[in-house]
Protein backbone atom coordinates (compact mmCIF):
# COMPACT_ATOMS: atom_id res chain seq x y z
CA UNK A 1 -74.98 -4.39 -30.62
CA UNK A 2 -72.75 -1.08 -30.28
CA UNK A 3 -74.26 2.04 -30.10
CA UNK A 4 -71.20 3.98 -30.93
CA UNK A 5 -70.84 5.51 -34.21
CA UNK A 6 -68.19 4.14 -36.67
CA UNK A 7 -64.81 5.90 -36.63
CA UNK A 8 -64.30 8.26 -39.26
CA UNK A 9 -60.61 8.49 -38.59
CA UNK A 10 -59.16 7.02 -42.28
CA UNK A 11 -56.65 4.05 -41.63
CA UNK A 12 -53.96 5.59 -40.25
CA UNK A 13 -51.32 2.51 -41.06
CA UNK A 14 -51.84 2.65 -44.59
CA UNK A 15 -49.52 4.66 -46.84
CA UNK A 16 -52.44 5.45 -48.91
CA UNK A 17 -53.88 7.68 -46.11
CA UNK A 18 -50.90 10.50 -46.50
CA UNK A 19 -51.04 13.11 -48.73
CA UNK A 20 -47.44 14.57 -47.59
CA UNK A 21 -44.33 12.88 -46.88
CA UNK A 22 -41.23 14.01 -44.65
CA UNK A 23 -37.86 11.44 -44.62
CA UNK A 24 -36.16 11.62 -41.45
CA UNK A 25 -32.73 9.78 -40.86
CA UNK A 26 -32.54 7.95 -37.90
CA UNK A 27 -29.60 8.94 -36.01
CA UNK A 28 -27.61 6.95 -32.98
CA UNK A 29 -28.71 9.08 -30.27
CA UNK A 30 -32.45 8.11 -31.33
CA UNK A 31 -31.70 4.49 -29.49
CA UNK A 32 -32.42 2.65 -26.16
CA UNK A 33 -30.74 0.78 -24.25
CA UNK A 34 -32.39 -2.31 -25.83
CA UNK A 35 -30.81 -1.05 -29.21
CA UNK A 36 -34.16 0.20 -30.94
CA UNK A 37 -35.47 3.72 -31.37
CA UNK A 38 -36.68 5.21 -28.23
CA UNK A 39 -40.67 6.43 -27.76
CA UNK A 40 -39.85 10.05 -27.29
CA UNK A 41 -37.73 9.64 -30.55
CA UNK A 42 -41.14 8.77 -32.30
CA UNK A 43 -42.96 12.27 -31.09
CA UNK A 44 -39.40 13.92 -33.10
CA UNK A 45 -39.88 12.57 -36.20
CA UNK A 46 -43.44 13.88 -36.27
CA UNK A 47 -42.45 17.13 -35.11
CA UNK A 48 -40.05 17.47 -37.80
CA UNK A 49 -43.18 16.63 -39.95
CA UNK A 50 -45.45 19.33 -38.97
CA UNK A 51 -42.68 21.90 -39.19
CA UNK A 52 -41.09 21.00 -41.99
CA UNK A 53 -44.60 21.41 -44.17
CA UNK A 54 -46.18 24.45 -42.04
CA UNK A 55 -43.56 26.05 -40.36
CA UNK A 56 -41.71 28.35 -43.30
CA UNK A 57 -45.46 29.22 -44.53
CA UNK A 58 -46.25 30.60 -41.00
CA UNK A 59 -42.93 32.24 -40.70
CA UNK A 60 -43.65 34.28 -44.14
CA UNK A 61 -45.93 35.78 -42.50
CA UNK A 62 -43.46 37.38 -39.89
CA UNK A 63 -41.62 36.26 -37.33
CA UNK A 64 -44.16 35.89 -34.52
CA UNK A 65 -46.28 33.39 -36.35
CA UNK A 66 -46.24 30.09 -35.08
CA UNK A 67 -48.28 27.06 -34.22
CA UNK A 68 -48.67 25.38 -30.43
CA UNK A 69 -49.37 21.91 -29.67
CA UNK A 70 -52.49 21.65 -27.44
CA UNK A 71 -53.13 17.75 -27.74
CA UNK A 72 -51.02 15.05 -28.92
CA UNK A 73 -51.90 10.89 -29.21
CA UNK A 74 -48.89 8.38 -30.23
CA UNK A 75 -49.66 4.60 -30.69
CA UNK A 76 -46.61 2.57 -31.11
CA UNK A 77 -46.71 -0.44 -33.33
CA UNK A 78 -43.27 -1.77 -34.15
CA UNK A 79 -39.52 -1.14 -33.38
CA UNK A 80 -37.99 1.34 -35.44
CA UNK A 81 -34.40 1.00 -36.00
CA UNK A 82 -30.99 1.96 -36.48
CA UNK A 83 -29.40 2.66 -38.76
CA UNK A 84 -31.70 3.91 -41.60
CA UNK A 85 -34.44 6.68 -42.36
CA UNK A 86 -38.30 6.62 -41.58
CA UNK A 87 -40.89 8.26 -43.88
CA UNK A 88 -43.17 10.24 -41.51
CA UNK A 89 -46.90 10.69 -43.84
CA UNK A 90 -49.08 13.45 -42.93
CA UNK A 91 -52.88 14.19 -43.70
CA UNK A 92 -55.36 16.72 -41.91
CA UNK A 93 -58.28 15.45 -40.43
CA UNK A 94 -59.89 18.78 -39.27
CA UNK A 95 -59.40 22.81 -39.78
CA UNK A 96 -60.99 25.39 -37.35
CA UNK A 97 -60.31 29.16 -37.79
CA UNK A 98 -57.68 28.78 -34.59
CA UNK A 99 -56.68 25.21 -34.51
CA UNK A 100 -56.05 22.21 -36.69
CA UNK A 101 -55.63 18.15 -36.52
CA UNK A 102 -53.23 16.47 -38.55
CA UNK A 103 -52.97 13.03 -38.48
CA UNK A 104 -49.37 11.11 -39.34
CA UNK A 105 -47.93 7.55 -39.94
CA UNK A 106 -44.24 6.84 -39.24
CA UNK A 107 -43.14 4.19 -41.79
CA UNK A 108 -39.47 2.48 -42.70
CA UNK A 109 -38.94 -0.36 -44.83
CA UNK A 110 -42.26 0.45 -46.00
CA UNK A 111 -44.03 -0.96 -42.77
CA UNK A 112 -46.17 1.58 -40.01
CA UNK A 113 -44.19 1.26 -36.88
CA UNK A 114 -46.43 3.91 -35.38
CA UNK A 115 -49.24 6.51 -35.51
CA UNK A 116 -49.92 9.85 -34.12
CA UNK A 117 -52.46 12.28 -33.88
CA UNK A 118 -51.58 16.40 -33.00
CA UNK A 119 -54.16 19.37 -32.40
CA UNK A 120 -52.20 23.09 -33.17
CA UNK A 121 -53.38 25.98 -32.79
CA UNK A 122 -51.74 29.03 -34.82
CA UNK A 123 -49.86 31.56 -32.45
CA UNK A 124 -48.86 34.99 -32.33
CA UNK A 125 -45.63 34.89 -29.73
CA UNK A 126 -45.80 38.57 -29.70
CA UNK A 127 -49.27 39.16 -28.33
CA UNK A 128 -49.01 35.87 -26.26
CA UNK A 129 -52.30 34.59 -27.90
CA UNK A 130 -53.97 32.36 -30.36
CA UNK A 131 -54.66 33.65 -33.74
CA UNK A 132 -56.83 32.93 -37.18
CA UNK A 133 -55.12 30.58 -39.27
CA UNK A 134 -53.22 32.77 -41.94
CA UNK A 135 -54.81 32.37 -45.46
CA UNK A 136 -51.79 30.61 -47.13
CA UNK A 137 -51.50 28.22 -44.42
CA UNK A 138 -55.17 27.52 -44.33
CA UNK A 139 -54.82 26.90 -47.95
CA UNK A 140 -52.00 24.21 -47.65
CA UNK A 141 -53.41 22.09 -44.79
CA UNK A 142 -56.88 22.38 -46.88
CA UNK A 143 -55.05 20.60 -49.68
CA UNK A 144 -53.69 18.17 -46.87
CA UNK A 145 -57.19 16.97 -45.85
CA UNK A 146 -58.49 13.46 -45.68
CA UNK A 147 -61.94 12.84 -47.46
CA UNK A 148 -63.63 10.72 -45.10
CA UNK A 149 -66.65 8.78 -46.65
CA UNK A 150 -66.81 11.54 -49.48
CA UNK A 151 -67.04 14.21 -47.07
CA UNK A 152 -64.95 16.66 -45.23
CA UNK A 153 -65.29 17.82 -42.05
């Protein structure tokens, strides 16, 4: 018998999960040499995620406002391919007053070909430090979060 807890990460291959979505077109420079979309191709599309949803809300805050990545987790599950789009869901799992966890799922023809977990942390580039979430951000990635077992964290 385990003695670990369950996971109380939701099911991160299931469209269901997302409460965001983000197309991305797959372009020819994404591929391989085998002729499918390359693994560093996969950390792109989910960048292009994250910024397209938090980036301009940062931003309207002035122009030092930003977000760092401080941990990042991909798990590849099937070939992505060319040519075509992916859908790239996104959900938060957990909100500090620094830092956050989103969670995403990279889809296309309406299968998960892989999933990926990022912790940011809110930046000022000016002062060279981290910074409080701004309120308007906090309030979006709030409305991105993933009840887990009728709870949030």
């Amino acid at each position: 018998m385990s003695t670990e807890p369950a996971s109380t990460l939701p099911d991160l291959t299931r469209r269901e999960t997302y409460k965001a979505w983000t197309r991305v077109t797959v372009r020819y420079n994404d591929l391989d040499p085998l002729g499918h979309v390359n693994n560093a191709a996969m950390a792109v599309f989910l960048e292009q995620a994250r910024c397209e949803l938090i980036t301009p809300l940062l931003k309207s805050y002035g122009r030092q406002n930003d977000m760092v990545l401080a941990s990042t987790k991909l798990d590849y599950l099937k070939e992505l391919h060319y040519p075509g789009e992916v859908e790239i869901g996104t959900v938060a799992l957990k909100i500090g007053t620094k830092s956050f966890t989103l969670a995403n799922g990279v889809f296309q023809d309406g299968a998960c070909a892989g999933t990926g977990t990022v912790v940011l942390v809110t930046f000022d580039l000016e002062k060279r430090s981290s910074m409080e979430i701004p309120a308007r951000a906090r309030q979006l990635i709030e409305g991105l979060m993933q009840t887990v077992q009728g709870q949030r964290d």
